[in-house]
C-alpha atoms as a PDB file:
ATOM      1  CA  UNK A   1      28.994  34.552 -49.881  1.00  0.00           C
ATOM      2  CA  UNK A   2      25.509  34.173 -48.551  1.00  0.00           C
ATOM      3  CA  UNK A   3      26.533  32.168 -45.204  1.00  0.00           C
ATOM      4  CA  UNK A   4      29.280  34.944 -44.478  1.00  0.00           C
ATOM      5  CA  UNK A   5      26.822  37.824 -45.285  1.00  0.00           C
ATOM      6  CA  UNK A   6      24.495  36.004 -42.622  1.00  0.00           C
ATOM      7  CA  UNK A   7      26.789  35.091 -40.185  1.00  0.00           C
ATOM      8  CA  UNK A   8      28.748  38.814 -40.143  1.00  0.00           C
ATOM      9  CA  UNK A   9      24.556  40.093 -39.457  1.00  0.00           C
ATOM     10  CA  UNK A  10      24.665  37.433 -36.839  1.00  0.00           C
ATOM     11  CA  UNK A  11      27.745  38.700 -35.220  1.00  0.00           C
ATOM     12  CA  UNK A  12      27.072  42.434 -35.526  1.00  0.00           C
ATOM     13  CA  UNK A  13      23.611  41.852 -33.817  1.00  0.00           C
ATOM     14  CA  UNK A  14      25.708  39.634 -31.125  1.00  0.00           C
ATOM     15  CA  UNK A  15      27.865  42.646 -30.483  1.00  0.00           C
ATOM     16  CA  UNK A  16      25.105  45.322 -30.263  1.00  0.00           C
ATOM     17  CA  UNK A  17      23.236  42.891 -27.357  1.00  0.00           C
ATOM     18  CA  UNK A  18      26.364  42.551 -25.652  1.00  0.00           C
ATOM     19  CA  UNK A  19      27.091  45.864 -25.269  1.00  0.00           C
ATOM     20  CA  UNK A  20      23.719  46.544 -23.530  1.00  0.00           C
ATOM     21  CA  UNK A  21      23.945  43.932 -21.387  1.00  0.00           C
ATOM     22  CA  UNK A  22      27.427  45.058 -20.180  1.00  0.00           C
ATOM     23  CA  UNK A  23      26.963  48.525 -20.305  1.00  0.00           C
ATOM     24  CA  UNK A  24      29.414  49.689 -17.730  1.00  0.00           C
ATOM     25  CA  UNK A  25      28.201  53.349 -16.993  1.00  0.00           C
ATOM     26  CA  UNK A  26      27.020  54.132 -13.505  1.00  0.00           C
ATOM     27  CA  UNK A  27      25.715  57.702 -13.306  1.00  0.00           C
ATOM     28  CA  UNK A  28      25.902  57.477  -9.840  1.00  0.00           C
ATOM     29  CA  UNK A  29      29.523  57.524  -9.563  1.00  0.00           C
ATOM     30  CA  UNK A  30      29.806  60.581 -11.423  1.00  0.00           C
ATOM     31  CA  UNK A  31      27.437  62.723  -9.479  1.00  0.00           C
ATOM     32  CA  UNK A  32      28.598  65.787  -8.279  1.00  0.00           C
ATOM     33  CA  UNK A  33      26.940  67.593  -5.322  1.00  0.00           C
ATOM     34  CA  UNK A  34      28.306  70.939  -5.836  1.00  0.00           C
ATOM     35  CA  UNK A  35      31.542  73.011  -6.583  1.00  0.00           C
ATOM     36  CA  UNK A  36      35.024  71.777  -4.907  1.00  0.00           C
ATOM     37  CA  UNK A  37      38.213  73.983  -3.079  1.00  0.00           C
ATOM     38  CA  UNK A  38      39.326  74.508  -6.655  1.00  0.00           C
ATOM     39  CA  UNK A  39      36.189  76.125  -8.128  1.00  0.00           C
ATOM     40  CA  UNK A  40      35.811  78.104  -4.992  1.00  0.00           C
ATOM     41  CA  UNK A  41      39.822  79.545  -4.842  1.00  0.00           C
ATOM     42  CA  UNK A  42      39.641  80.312  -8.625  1.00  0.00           C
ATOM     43  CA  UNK A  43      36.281  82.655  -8.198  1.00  0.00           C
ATOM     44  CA  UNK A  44      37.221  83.846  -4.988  1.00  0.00           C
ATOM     45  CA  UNK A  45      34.657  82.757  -2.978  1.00  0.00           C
ATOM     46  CA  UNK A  46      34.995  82.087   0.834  1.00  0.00           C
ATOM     47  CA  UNK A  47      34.642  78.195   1.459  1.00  0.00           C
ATOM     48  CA  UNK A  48      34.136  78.282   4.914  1.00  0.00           C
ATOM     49  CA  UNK A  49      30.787  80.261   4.303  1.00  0.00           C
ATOM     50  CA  UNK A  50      27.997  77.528   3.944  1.00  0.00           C
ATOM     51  CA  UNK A  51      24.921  78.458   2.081  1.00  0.00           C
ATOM     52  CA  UNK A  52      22.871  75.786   4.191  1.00  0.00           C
ATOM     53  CA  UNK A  53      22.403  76.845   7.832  1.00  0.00           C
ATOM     54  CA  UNK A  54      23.962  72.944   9.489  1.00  0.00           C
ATOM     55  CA  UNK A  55      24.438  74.973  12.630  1.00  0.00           C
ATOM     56  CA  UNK A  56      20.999  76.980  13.070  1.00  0.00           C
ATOM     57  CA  UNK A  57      19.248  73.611  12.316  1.00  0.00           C
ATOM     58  CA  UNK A  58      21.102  71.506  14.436  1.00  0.00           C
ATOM     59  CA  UNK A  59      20.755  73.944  17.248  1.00  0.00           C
ATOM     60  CA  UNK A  60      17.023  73.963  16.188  1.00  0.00           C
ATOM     61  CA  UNK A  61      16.660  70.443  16.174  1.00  0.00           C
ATOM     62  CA  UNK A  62      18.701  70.004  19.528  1.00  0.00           C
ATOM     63  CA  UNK A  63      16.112  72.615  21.362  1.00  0.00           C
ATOM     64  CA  UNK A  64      13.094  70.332  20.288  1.00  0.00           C
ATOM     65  CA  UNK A  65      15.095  67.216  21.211  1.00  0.00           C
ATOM     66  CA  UNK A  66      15.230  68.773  25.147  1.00  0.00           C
ATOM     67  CA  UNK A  67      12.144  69.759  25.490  1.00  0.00           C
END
C-alpha cells in the first residue's frame, strides 16, 4: 500500500510538471484589436468611418517626405 501511495504522489506531481511545460495557450493568437463587420452592423455604426485619421497622416507624412 505504501509503494502505490508513493508512486500515485509520484505520478500526480509528473502530471502537474507536464502540464506546465506543455502549456499550449498563446495569448497572442487570441488578441483582438477592436470590434469586427458584425459588431458594427448589429449597433449600427458606419464601418467605413475610421476613428484614426490613416489619410490626414499619410498626407502629413507625404508633405514632410517632399520637402
Amino acid at each position: 500500500m505504501p509503494l502505490r501511495r508513493s508512486l500515485n504522489k509520484v505520478r500526480a506531481a509528473y502530471g502537474k510538471v507536464m502540464t506546465i511545460a506543455c502549456d499550449t495557450y498563446r495569448p497572442e493568437l487570441h488578441y483582438m484589436r477592436g470590434p469586427g463587420p458584425k459588431w458594427h452592423a448589429r449597433h449600427g455604426i458606419d464601418q467605413e468611418r475610421s476613428t484614426f485619421p490613416t489619410r490626414d497622416l499619410w498626407s502629413i507624412a507625404t508633405t514632410a517626405l517632399t520637402r
